[in-house]
Protein backbone atom coordinates (compact mmCIF):
# COMPACT_ATOMS: atom_id res chain seq x y z
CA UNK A 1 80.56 37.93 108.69
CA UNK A 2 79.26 35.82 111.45
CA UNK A 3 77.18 36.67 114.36
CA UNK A 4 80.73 36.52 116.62
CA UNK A 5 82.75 38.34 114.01
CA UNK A 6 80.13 41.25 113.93
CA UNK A 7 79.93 41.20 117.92
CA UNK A 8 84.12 41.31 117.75
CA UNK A 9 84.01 44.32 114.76
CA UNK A 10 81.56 46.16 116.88
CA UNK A 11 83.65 46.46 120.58
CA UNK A 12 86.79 46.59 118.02
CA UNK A 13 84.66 49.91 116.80
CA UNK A 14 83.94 51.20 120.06
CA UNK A 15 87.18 50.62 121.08
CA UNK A 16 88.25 54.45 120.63
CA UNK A 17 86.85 55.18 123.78
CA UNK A 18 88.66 52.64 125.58
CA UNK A 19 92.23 53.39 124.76
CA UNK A 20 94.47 51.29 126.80
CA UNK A 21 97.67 52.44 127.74
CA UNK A 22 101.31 50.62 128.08
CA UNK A 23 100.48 49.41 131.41
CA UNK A 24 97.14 47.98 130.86
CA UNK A 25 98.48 45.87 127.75
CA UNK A 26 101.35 44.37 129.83
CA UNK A 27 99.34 43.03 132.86
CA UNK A 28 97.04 41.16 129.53
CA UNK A 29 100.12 40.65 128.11
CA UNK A 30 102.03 38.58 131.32
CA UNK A 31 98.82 36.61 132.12
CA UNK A 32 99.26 35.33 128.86
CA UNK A 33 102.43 35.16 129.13
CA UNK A 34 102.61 33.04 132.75
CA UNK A 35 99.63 30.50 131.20
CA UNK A 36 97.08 31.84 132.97
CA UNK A 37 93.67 31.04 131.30
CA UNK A 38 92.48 33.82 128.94
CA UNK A 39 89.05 34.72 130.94
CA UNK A 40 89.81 38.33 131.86
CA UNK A 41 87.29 41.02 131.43
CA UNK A 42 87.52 42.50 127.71
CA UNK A 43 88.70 46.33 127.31
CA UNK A 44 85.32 47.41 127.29
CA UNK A 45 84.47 45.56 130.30
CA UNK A 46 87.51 46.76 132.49
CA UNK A 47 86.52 50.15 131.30
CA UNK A 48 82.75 50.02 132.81
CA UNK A 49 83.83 48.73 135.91
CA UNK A 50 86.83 51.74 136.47
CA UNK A 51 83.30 54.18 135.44
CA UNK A 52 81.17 52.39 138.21
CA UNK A 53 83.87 52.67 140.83
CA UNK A 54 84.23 56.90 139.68
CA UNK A 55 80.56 57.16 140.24
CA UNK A 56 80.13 55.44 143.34
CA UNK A 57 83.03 57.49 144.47
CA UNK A 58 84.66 54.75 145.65
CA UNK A 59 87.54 54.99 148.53
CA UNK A 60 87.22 50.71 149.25
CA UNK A 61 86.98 48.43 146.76
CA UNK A 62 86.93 44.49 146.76
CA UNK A 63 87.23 41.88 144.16
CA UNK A 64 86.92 38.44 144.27
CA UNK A 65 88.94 36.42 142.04
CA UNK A 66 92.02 38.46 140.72
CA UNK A 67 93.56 35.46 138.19
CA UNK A 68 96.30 38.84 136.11
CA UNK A 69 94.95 41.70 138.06
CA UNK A 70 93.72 43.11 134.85
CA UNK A 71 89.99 44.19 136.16
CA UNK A 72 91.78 45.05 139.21
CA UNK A 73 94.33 47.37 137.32
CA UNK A 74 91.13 48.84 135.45
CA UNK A 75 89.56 49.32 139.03
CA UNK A 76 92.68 50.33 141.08
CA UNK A 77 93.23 53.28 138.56
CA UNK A 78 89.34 54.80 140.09
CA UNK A 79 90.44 54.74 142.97
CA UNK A 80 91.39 58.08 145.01
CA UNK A 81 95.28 58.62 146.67
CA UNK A 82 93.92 57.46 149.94
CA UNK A 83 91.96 54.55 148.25
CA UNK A 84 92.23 50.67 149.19
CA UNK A 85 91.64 47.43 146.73
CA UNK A 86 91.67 43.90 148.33
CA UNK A 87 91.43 41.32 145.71
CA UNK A 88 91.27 38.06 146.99
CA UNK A 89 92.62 34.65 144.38
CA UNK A 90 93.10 31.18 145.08
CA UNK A 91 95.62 30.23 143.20
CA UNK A 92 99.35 31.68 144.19
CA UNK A 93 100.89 32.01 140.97
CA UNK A 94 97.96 33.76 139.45
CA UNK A 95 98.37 35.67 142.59
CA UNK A 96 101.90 36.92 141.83
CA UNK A 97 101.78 37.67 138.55
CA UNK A 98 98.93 39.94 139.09
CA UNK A 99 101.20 41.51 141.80
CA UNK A 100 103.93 41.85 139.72
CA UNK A 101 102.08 43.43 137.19
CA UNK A 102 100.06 46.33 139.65
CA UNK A 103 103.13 46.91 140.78
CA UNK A 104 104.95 47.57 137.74
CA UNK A 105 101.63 49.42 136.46
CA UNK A 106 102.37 52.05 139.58
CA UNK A 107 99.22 50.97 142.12
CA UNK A 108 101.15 48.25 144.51
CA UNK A 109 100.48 50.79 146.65
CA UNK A 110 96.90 50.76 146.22
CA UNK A 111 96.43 46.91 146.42
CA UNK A 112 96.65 44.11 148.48
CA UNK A 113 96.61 41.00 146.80
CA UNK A 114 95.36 38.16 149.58
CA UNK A 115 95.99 34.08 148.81
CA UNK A 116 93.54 31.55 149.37
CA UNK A 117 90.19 30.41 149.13
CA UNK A 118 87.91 33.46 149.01
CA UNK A 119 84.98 32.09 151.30
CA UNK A 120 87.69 31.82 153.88
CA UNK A 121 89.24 35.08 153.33
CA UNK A 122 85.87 36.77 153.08
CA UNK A 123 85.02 35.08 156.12
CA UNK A 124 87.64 36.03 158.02
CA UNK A 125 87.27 39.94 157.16
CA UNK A 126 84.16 40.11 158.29
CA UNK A 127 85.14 38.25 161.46
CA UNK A 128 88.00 41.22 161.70
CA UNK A 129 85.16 43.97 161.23
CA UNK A 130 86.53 45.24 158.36
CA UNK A 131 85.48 48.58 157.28
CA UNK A 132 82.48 48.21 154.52
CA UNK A 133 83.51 48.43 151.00
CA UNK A 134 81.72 51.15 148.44
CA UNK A 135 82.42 48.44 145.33
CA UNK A 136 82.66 44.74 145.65
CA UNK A 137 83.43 42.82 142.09
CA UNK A 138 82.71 39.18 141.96
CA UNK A 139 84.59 37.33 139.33
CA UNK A 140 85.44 33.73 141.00
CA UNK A 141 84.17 30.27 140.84
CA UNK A 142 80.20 30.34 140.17
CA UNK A 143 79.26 27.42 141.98
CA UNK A 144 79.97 29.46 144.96
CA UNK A 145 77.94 33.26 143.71
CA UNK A 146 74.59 32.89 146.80
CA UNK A 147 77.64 32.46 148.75
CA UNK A 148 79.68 35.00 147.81
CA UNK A 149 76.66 37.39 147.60
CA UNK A 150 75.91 37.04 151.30
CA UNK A 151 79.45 37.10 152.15
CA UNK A 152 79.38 40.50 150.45
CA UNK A 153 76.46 42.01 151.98
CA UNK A 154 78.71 41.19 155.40
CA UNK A 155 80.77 43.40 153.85
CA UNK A 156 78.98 46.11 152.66
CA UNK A 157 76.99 49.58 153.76
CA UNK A 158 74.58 50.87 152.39
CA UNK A 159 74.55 52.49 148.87
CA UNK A 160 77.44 49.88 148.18
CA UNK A 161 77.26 48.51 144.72
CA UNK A 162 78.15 44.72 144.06
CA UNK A 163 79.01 43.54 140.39
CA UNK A 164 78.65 39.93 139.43
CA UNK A 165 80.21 38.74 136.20
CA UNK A 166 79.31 36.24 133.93
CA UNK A 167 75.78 35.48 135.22
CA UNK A 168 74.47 34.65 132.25
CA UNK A 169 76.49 31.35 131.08
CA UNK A 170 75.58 31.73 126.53
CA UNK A 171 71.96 31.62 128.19
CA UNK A 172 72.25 28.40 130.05
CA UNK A 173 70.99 29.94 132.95
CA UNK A 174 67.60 29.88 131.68
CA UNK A 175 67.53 25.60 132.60
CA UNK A 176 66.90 24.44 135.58
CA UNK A 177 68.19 21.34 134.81
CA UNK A 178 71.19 21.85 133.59
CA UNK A 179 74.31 19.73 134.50
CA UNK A 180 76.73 22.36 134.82
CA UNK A 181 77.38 23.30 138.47
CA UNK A 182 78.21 26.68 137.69
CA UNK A 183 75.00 27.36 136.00
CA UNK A 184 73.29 25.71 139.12
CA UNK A 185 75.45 28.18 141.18
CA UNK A 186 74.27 30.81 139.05
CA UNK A 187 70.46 29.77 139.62
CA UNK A 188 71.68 29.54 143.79
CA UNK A 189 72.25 33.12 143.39
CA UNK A 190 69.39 34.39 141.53
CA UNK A 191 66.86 32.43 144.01
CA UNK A 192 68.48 34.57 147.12
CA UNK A 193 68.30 37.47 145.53
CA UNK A 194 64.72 36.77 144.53
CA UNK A 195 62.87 39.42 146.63
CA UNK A 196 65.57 39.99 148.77
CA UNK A 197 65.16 42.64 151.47
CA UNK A 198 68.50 44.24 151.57
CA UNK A 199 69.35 43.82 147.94
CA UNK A 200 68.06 45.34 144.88
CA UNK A 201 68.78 43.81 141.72
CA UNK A 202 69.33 43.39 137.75
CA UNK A 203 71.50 41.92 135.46
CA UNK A 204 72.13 42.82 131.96
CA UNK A 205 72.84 40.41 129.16
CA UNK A 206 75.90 40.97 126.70
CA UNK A 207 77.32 40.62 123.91
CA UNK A 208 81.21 41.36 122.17
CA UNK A 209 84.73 39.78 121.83
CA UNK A 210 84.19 38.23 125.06
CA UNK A 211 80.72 36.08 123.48
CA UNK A 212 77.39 36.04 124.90
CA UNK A 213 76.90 36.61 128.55
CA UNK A 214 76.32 39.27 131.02
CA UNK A 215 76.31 40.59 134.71
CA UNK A 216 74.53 41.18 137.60
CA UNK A 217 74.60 44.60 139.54
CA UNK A 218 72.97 44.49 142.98
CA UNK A 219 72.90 47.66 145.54
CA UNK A 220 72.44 47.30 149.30
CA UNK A 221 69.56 48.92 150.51
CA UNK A 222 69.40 50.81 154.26
């Protein structure tokens, strides 16, 4: 068995605690389906950030970068009767085959699905005053991450916890050289939040189905 295979057998393993229903398959299932590219959170994954949400207590959430609307299925599902999700994607046919699928998984309701670039939409809800979000999950393009983080804190309170996926690039991050913007945009990220005074910190390397990476969680200070 291979390093991979083992990291695979163990989340397969674990997976009794992350049952997924009829629902959650299908929304995998038509992003696969519709060609999207197969970069979704794994089970596991979804499953952490629906926990985080419940103990944050969550009412508003926001995610950035939606591609099925698996995470935000896993996220939605946290979310009280009165709760809101805006997930923000780029692309309009990723867009509406995640909305077909929250729909048909019973949390349309719940969600709001807005088109086009994110640093415009985010942008454009902090220009509208929107009312702070309790959980912000950042899953987009990396080159744009410092970005995204300050756009965040525009949208945040405090006690609001912001998740950042895929920070840790199979340990590329670790050169400052490297050619690949998104590891640069990585590094952009990691030097703002570098003694930061409204934002406190970590990120947490991984390992599973998904390979070798990890995330960032950062929590706005008063």
């Amino acid at each position: 068995m291979t390093q991979d295979e083992r990291y695979t057998a163990v989340d397969d393993y674990f997976g009794v605690l992350v049952p997924q229903d009829v629902a959650l398959v299908d929304t995998r299932h038509a992003a696969v389906v519709a060609g999207l590219p197969d970069i979704a959170v794994a089970p596991n994954q979804g499953k952490l950030l629906h926990l985080l949400a419940r103990s944050v207590r969550a009412r508003r959430i926001l995610e950035i970068g939606t591609l099925g609307g698996y995470s935000t299925l896993w996220l939605a599902r946290a979310l009280p009767a009165d709760g809101v999700l805006l997930t923000l994607e780029i692309d309009p046919v990723h867009a509406a085959v995640a909305a077909d699928s929250l729909e048909r998984a019973g949390v349309g309701d719940l969600v709001e699905v807005l088109v086009g670039p994110a640093v415009d939409t985010l942008d454009r809800l902090a220009a509208e005053a929107t009312e702070p979000f309790d959980l912000i999950f950042v899953d987009a393009d990396k080159e744009n991450l410092a970005r995204y983080t300050e756009q965040s804190l525009a949208l945040s309170r405090p006690g609001t916890l912001i998740v950042v996926d895929n920070v840790v690039r199979a340990g590329m991050v670790i050169d400052a050289d490297h050619p690949d913007e998104r590891v640069q945009g990585v590094r952009r990220m990691v030097e703002l939040l570098t003694d930061h005074p409204r934002l406190d910190a970590t990120v947490v390397q991984t390992v599973g189905a998904k390979g070798y990476d990890g995330f960032a969680l950062l929590y706005v200070l008063d």
